[in-house]
N, C-alpha and C. Protein backbone atom coordinates (compact mmCIF):
# COMPACT_ATOMS: atom_id res chain seq x y z
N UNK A 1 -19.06 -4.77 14.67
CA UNK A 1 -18.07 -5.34 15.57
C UNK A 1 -16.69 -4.76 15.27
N UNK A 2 -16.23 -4.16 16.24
CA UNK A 2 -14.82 -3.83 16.30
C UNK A 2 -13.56 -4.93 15.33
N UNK A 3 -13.84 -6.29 16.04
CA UNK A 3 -12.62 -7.10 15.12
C UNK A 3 -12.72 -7.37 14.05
N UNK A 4 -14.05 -6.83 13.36
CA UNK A 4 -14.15 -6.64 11.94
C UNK A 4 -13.87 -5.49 10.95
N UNK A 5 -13.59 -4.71 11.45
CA UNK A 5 -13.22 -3.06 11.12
C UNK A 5 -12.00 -3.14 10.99
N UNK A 6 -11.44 -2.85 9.78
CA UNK A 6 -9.79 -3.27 9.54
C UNK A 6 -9.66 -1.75 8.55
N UNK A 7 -8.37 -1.05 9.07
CA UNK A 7 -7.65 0.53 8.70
C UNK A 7 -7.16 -0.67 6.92
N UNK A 8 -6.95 -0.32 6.01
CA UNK A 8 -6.04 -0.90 5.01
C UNK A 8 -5.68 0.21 4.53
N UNK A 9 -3.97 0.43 4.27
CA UNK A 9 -3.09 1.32 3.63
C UNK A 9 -3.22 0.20 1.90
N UNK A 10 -3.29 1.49 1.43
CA UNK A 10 -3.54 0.94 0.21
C UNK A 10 -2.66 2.00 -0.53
N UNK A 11 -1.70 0.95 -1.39
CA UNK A 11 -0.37 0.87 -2.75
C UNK A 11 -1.24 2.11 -3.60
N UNK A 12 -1.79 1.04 -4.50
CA UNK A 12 -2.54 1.31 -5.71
C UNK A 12 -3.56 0.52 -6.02
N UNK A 13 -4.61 1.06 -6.50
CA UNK A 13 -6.17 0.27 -6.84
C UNK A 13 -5.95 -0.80 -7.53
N UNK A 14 -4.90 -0.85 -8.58
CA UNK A 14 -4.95 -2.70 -8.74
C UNK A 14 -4.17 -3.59 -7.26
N UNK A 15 -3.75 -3.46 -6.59
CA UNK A 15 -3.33 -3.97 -5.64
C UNK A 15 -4.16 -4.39 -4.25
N UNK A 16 -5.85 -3.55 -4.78
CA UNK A 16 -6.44 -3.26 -3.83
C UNK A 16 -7.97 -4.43 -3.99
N UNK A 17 -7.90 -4.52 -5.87
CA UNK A 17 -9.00 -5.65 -5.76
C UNK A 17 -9.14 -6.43 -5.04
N UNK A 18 -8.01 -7.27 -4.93
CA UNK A 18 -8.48 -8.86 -4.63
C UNK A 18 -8.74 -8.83 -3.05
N UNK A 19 -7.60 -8.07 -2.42
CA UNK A 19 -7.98 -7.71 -0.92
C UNK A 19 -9.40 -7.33 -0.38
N UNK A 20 -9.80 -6.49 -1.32
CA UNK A 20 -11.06 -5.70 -1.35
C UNK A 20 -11.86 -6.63 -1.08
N UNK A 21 -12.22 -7.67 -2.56
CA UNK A 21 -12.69 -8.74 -2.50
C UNK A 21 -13.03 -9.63 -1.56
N UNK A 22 -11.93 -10.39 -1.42
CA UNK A 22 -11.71 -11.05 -0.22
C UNK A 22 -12.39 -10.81 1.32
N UNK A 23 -11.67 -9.40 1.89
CA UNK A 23 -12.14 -8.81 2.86
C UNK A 23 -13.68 -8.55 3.05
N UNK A 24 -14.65 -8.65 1.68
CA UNK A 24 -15.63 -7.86 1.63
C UNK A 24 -16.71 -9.34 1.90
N UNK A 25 -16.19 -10.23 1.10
CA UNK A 25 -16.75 -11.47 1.57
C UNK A 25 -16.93 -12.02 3.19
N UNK A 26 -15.56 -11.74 3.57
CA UNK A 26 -15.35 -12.13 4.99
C UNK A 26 -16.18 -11.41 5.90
N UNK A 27 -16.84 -10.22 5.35
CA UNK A 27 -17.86 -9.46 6.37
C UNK A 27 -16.93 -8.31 6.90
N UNK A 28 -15.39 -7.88 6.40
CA UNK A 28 -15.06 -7.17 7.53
C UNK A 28 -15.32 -5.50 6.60
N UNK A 29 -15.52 -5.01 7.72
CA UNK A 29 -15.98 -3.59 6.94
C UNK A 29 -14.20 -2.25 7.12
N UNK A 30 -14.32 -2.23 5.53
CA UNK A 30 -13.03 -1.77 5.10
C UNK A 30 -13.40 -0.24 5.29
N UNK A 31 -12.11 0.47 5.58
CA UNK A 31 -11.55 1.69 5.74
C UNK A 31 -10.18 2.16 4.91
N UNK A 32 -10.42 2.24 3.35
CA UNK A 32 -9.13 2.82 2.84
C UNK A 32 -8.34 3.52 3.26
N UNK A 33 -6.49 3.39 3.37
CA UNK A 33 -5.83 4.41 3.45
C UNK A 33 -5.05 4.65 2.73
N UNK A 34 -4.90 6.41 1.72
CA UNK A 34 -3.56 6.50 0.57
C UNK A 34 -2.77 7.50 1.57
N UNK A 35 -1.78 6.63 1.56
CA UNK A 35 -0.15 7.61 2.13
C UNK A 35 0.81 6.81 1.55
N UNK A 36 1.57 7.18 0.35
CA UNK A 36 2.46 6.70 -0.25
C UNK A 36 3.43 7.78 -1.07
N UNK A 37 4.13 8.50 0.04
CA UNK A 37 5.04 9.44 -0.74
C UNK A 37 6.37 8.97 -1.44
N UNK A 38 6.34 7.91 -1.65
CA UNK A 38 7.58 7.22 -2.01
C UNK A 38 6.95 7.06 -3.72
N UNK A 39 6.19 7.38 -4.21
CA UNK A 39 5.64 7.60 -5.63
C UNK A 39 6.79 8.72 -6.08
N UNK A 40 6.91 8.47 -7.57
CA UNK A 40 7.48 9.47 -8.14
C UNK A 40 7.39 9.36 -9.71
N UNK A 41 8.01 9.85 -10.86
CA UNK A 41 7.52 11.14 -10.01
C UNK A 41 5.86 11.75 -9.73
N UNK A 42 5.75 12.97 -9.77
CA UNK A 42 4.51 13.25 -9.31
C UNK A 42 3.58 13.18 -10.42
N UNK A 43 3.17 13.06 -11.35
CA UNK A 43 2.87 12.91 -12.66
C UNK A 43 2.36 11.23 -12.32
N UNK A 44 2.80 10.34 -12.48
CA UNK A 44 2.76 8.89 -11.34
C UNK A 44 1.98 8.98 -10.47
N UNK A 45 2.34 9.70 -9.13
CA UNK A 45 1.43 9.65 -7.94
C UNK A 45 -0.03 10.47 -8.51
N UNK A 46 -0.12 11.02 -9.16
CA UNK A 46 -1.25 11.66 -9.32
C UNK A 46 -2.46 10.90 -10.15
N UNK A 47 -1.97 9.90 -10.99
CA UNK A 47 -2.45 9.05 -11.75
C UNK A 47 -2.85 7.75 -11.22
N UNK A 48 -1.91 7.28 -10.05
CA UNK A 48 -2.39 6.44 -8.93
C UNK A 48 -3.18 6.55 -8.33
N UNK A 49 -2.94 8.29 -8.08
CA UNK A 49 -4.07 8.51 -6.56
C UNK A 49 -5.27 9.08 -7.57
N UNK A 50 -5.50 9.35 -8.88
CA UNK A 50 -6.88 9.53 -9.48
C UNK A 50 -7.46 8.40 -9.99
N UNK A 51 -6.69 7.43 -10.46
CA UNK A 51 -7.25 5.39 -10.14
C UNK A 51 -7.89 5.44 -8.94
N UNK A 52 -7.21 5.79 -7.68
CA UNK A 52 -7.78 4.71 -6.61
C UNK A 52 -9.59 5.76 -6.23
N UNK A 53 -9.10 6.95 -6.35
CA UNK A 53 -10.56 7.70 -6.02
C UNK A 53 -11.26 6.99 -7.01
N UNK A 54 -11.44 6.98 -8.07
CA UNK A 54 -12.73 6.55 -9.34
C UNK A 54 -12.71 5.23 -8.79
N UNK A 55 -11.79 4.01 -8.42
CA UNK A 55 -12.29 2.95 -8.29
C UNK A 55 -12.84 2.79 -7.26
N UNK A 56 -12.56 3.64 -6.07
CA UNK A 56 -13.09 3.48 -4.41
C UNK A 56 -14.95 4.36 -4.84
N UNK A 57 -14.62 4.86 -5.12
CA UNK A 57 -16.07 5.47 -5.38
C UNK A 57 -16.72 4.55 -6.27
N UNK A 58 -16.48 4.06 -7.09
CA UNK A 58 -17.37 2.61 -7.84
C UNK A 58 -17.73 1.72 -7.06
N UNK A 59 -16.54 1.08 -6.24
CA UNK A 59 -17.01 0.28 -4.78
C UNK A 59 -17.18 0.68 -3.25
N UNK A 60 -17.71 1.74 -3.52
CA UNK A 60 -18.59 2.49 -2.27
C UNK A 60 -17.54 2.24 -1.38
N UNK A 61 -16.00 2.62 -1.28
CA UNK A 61 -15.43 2.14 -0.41
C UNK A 61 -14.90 3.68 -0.18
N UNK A 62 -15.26 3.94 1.62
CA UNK A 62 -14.42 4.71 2.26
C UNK A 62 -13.08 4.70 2.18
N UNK A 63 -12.46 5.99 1.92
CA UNK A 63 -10.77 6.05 1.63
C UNK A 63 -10.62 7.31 2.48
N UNK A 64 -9.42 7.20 3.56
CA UNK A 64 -8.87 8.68 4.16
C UNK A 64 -7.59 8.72 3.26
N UNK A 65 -7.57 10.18 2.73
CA UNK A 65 -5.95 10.27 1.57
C UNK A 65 -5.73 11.07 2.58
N UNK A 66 -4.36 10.83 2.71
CA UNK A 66 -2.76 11.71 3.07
C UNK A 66 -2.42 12.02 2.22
N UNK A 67 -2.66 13.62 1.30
CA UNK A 67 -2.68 13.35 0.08
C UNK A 67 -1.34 15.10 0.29
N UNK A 68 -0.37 14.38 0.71
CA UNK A 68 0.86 15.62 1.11
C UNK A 68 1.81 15.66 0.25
N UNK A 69 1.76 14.04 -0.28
CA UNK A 69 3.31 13.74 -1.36
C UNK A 69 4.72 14.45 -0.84
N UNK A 70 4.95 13.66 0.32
CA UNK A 70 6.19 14.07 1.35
C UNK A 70 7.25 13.43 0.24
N UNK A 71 7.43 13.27 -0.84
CA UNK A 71 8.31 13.29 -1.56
C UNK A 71 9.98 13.06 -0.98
N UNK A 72 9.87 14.09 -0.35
CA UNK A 72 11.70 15.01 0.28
C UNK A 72 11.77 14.09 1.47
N UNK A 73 10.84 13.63 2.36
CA UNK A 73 10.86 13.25 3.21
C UNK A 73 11.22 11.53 2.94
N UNK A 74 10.67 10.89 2.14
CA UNK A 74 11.04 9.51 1.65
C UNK A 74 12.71 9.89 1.12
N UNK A 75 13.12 10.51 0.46
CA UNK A 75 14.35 10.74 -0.25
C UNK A 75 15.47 10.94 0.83
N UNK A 76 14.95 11.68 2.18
CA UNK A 76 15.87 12.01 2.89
C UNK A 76 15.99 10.46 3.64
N UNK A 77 15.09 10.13 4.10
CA UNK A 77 15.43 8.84 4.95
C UNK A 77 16.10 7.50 3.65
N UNK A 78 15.95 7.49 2.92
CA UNK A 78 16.74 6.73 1.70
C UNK A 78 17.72 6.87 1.54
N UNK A 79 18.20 8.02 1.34
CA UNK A 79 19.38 9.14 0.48
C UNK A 79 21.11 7.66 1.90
N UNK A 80 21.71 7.18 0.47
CA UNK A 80 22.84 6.38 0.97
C UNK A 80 22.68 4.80 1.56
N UNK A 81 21.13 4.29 1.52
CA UNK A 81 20.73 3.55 1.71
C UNK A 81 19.66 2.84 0.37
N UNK A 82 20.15 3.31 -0.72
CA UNK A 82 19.32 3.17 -1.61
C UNK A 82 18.93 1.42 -1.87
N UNK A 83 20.16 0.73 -1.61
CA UNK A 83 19.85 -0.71 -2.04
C UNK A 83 19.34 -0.84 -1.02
N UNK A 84 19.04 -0.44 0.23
CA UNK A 84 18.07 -1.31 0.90
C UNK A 84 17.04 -0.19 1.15
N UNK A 85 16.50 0.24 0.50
CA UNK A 85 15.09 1.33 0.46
C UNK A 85 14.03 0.79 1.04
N UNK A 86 13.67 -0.24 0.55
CA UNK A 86 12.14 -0.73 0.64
C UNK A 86 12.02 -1.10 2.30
N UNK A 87 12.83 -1.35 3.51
CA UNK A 87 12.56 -1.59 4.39
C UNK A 87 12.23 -0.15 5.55
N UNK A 88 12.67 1.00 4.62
CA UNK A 88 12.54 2.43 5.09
C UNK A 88 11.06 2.65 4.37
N UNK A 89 10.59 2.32 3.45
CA UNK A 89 9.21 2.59 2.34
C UNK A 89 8.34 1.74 3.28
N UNK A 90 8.63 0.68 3.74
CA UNK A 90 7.60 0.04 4.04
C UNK A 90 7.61 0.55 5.74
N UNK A 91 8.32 1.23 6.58
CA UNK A 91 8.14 1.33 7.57
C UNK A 91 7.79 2.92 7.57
N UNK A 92 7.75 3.53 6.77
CA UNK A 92 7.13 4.73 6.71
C UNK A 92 5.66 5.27 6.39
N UNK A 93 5.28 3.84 5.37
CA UNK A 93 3.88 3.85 5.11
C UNK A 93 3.10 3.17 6.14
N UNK A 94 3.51 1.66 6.88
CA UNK A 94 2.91 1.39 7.56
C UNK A 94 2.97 2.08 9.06
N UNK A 95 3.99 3.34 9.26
CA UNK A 95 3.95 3.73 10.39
C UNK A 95 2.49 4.77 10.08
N UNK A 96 2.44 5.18 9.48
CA UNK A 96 1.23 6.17 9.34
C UNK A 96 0.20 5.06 9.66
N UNK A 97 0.18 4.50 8.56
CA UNK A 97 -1.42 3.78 8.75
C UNK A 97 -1.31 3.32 10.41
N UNK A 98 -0.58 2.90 11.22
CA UNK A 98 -0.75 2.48 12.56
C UNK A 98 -1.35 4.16 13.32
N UNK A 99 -0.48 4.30 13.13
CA UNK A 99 -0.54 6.12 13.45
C UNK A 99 -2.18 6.18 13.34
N UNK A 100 -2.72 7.12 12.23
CA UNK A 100 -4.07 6.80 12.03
C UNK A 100 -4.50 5.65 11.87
N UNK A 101 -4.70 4.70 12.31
CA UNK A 101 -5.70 4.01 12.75
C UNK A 101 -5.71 4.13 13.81
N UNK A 102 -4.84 4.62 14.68
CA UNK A 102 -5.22 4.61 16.32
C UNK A 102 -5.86 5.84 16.73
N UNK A 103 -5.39 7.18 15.78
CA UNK A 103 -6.35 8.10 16.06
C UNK A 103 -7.53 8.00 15.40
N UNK A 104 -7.90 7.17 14.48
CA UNK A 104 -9.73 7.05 14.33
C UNK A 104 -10.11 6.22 15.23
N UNK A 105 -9.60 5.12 15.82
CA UNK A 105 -10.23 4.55 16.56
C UNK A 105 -9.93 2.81 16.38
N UNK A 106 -9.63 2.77 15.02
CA UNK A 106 -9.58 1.36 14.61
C UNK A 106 -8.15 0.38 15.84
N UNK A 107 -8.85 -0.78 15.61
CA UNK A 107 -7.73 -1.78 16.42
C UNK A 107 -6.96 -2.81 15.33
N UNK A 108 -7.39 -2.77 14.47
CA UNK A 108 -6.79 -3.59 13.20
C UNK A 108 -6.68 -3.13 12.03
N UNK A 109 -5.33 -3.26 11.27
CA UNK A 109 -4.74 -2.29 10.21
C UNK A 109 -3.69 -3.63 9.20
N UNK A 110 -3.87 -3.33 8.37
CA UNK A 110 -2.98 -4.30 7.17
C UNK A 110 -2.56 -3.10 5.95
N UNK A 111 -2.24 -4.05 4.77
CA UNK A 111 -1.65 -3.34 3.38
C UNK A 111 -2.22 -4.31 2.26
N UNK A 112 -2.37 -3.13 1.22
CA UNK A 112 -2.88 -4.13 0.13
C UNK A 112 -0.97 -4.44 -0.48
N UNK A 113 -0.12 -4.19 -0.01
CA UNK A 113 1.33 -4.18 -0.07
C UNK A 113 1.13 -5.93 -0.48
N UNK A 114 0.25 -6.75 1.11
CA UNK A 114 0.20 -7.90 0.92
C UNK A 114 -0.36 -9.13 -0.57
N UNK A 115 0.03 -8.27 -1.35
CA UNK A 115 -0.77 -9.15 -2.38
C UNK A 115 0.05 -9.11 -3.44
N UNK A 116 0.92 -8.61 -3.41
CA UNK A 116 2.36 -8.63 -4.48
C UNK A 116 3.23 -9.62 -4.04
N UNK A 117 3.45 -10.25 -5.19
CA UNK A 117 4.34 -11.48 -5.36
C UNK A 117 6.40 -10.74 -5.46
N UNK A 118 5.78 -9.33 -5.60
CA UNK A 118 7.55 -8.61 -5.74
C UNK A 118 7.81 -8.03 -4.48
N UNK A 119 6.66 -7.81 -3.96
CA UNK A 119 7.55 -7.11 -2.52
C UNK A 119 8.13 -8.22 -1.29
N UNK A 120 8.61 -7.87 -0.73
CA UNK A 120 9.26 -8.58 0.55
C UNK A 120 8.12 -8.81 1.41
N UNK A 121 7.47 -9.97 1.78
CA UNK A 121 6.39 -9.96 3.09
C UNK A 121 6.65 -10.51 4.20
N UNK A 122 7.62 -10.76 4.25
CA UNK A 122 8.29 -11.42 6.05
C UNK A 122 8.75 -10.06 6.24
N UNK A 123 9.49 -9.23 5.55
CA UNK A 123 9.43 -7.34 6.12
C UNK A 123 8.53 -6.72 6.71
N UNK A 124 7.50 -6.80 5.38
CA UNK A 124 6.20 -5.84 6.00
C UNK A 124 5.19 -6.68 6.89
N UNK A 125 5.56 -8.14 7.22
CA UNK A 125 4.96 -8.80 8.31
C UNK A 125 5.76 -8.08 9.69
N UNK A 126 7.07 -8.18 9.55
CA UNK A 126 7.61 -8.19 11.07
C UNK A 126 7.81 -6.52 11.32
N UNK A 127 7.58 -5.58 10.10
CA UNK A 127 7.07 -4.28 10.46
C UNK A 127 5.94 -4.06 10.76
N UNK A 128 5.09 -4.29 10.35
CA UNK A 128 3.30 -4.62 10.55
C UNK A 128 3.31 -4.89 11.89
N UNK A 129 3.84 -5.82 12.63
CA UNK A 129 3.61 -6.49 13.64
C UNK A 129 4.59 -5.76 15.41
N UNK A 130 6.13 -5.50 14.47
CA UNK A 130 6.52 -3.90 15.24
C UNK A 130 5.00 -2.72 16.00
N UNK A 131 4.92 -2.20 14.40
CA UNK A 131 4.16 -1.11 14.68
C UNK A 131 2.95 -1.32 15.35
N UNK A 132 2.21 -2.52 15.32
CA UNK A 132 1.18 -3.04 16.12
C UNK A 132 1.55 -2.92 17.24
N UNK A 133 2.62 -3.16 17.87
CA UNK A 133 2.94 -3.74 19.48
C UNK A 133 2.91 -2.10 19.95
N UNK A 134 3.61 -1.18 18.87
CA UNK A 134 3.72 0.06 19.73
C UNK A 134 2.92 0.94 19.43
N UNK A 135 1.67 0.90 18.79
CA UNK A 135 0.29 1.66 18.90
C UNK A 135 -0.37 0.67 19.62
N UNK A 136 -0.51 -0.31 19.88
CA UNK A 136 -1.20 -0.90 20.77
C UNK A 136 -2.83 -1.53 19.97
N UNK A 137 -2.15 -1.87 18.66
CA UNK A 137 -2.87 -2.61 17.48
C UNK A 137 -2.71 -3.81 17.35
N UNK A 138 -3.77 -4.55 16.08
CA UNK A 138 -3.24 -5.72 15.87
C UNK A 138 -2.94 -5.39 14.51
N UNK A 139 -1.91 -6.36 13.63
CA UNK A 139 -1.75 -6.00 12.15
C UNK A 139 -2.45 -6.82 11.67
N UNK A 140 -2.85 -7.22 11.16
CA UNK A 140 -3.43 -8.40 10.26
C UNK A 140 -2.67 -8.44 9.10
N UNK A 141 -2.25 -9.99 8.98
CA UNK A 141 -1.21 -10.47 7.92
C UNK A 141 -1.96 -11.61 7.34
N UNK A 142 -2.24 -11.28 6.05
CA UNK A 142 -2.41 -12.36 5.39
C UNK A 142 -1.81 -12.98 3.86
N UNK A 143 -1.34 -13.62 3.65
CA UNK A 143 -0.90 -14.04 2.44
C UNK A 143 -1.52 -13.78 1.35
N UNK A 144 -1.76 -12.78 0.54
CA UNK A 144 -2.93 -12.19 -0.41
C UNK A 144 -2.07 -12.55 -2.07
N UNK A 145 -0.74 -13.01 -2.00
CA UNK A 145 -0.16 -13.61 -3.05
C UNK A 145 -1.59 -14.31 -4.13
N UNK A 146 -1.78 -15.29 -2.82
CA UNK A 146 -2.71 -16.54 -3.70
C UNK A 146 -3.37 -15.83 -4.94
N UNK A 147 -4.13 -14.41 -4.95
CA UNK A 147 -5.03 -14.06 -5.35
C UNK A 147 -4.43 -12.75 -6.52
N UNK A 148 -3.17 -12.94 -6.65
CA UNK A 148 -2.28 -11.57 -7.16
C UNK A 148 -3.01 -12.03 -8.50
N UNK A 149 -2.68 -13.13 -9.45
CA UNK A 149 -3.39 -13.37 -10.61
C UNK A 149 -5.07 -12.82 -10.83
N UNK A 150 -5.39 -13.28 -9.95
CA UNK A 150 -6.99 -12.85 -9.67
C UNK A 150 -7.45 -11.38 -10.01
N UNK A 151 -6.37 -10.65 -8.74
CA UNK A 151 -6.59 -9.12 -8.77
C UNK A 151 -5.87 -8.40 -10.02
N UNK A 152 -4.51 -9.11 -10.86
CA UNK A 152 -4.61 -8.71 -11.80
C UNK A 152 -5.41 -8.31 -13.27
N UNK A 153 -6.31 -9.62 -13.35
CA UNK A 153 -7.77 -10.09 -13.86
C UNK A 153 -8.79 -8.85 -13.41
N UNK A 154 -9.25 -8.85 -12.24
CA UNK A 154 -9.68 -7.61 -11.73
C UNK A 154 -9.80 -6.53 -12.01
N UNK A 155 -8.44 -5.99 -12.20
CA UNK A 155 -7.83 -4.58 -12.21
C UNK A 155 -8.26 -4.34 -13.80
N UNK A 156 -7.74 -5.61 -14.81
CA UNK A 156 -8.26 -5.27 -15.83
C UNK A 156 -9.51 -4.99 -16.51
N UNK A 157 -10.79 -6.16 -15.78
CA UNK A 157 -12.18 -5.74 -15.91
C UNK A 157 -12.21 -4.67 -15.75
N UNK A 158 -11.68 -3.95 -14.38
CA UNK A 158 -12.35 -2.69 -13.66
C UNK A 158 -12.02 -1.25 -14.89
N UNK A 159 -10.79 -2.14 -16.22
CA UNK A 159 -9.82 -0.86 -16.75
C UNK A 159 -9.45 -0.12 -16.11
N UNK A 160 -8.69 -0.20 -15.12
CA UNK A 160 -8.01 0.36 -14.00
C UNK A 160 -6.18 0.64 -14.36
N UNK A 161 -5.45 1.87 -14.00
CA UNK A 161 -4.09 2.27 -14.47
C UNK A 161 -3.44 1.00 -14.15
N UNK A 162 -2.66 0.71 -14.70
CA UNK A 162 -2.06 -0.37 -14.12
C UNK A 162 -0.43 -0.10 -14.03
N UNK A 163 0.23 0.56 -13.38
CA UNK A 163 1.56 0.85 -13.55
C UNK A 163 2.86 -0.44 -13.86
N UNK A 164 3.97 -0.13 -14.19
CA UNK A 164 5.48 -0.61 -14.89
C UNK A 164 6.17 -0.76 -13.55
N UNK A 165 5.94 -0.04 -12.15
CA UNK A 165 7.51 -0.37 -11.31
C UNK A 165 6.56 0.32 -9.98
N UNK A 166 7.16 -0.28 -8.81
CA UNK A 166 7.03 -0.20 -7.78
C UNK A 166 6.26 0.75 -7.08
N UNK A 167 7.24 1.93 -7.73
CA UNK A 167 6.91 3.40 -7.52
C UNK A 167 7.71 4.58 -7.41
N UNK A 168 8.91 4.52 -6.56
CA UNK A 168 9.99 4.99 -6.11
C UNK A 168 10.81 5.91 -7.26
N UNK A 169 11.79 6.24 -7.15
CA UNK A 169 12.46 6.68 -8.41
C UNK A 169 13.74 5.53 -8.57
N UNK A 170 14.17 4.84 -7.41
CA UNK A 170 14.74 3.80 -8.06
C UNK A 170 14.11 2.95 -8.44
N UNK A 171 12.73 2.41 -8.13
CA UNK A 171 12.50 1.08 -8.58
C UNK A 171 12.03 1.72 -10.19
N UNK A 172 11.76 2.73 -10.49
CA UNK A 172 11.57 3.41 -11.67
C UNK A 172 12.73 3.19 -12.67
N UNK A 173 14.41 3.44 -12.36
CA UNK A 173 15.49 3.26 -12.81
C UNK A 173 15.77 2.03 -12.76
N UNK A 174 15.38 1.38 -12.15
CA UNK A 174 15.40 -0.31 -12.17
C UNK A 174 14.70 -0.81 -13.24
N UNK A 175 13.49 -0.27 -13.19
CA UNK A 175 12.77 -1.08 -14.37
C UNK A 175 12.68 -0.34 -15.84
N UNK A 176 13.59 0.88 -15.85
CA UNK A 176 13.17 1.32 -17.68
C UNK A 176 14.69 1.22 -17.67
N UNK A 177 16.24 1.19 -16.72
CA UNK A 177 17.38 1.99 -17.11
C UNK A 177 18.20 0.65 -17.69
N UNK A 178 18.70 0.63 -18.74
CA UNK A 178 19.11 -0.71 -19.60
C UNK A 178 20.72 -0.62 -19.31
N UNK A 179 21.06 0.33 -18.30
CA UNK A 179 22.85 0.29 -18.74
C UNK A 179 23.50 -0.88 -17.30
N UNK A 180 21.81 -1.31 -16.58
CA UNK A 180 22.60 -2.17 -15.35
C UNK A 180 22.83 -1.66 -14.27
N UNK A 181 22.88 -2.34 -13.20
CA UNK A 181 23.09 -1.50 -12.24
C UNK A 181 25.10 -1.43 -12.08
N UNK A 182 25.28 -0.42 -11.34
CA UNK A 182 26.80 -0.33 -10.78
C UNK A 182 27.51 -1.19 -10.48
């Protein structure tokens, strides 16, 4: 059934358990997606994106990678807007995943984004739900918080990378740089 077939842009493989989980119970049949050029540096993204292959292949789970690391391209749309980044990160990743999912075919697309207790989710709800109206999708939003403890638990059975910061190179300077911000 079509309204069970859901596109998911997927962070990083610990971010991806509990969703996984969840989703897999509910019957809906998952379609991984990695496009996350806002990783840095590349040393990082490469260690993310070799987590999520070994764990998607353990759980027989189809993954399409965008595996371009547009790097320059996240930096340029940031560059002077740095304190408010994440609403450019999150509308760049979920514009793809809308993007492809409409050219495979899918009608419903989410983020394992949804399961972090640090990111903003009334953002990537009312972007989610943007980009739905203008591919002519639905987003599916669900509150995947509940289960962040869970999938942390998870991630650790699975011994899965478990990264320090967001991803970005500021949220990177945010979380190791001790002199404060400006």
């Amino acid at each position: 059934m079509d309204d069970k077939k859901i596109f998911l842009h997927i962070c990083c493989a610990p971010c991806l358990t509990y969703p996984l989980k969840v989703l897999r119970e509910e019957d809906y049949e998952i379609t991984g997606f990695w496009y996350n050029p806002n990783i840095h540096p590349y040393t990082e993204y490469s260690l993310r994106l070799s987590t999520l292959k070994s764990f998607a292949e353990s759980q027989n789970l189809q993954v399409v990678y965008e595996d371009d690391y547009a790097l320059e391209e996240f930096i340029r749309q940031v560059v002077y807007r740095e304190d408010n980044r994440c609403p450019v990160c999150y509308y760049m990743r979920l514009k793809k995943t809308a993007q492809k999912a409409k050219e495979l075919g899918y009608k419903l697309f989410s983020t394992t984004l949804l399961v972090s207790p640090y990111q903003k989710h009334d953002l990537i709800k009312d972007i989610g739900y943007l980009l739905a109206k203008e591919f002519g999708l639905e987003f599916y939003y669900r509150d995947f918080r509940v289960g962040y403890r869970e999938g942390v638990n998870l991630s650790k059975e699975y011994g899965l990378y478990r990264q320090k910061y967001c991803g970005c190179i500021y949220s990177e300077k945010d979380r190791y740089w001790k002199g404060g911000k400006k």
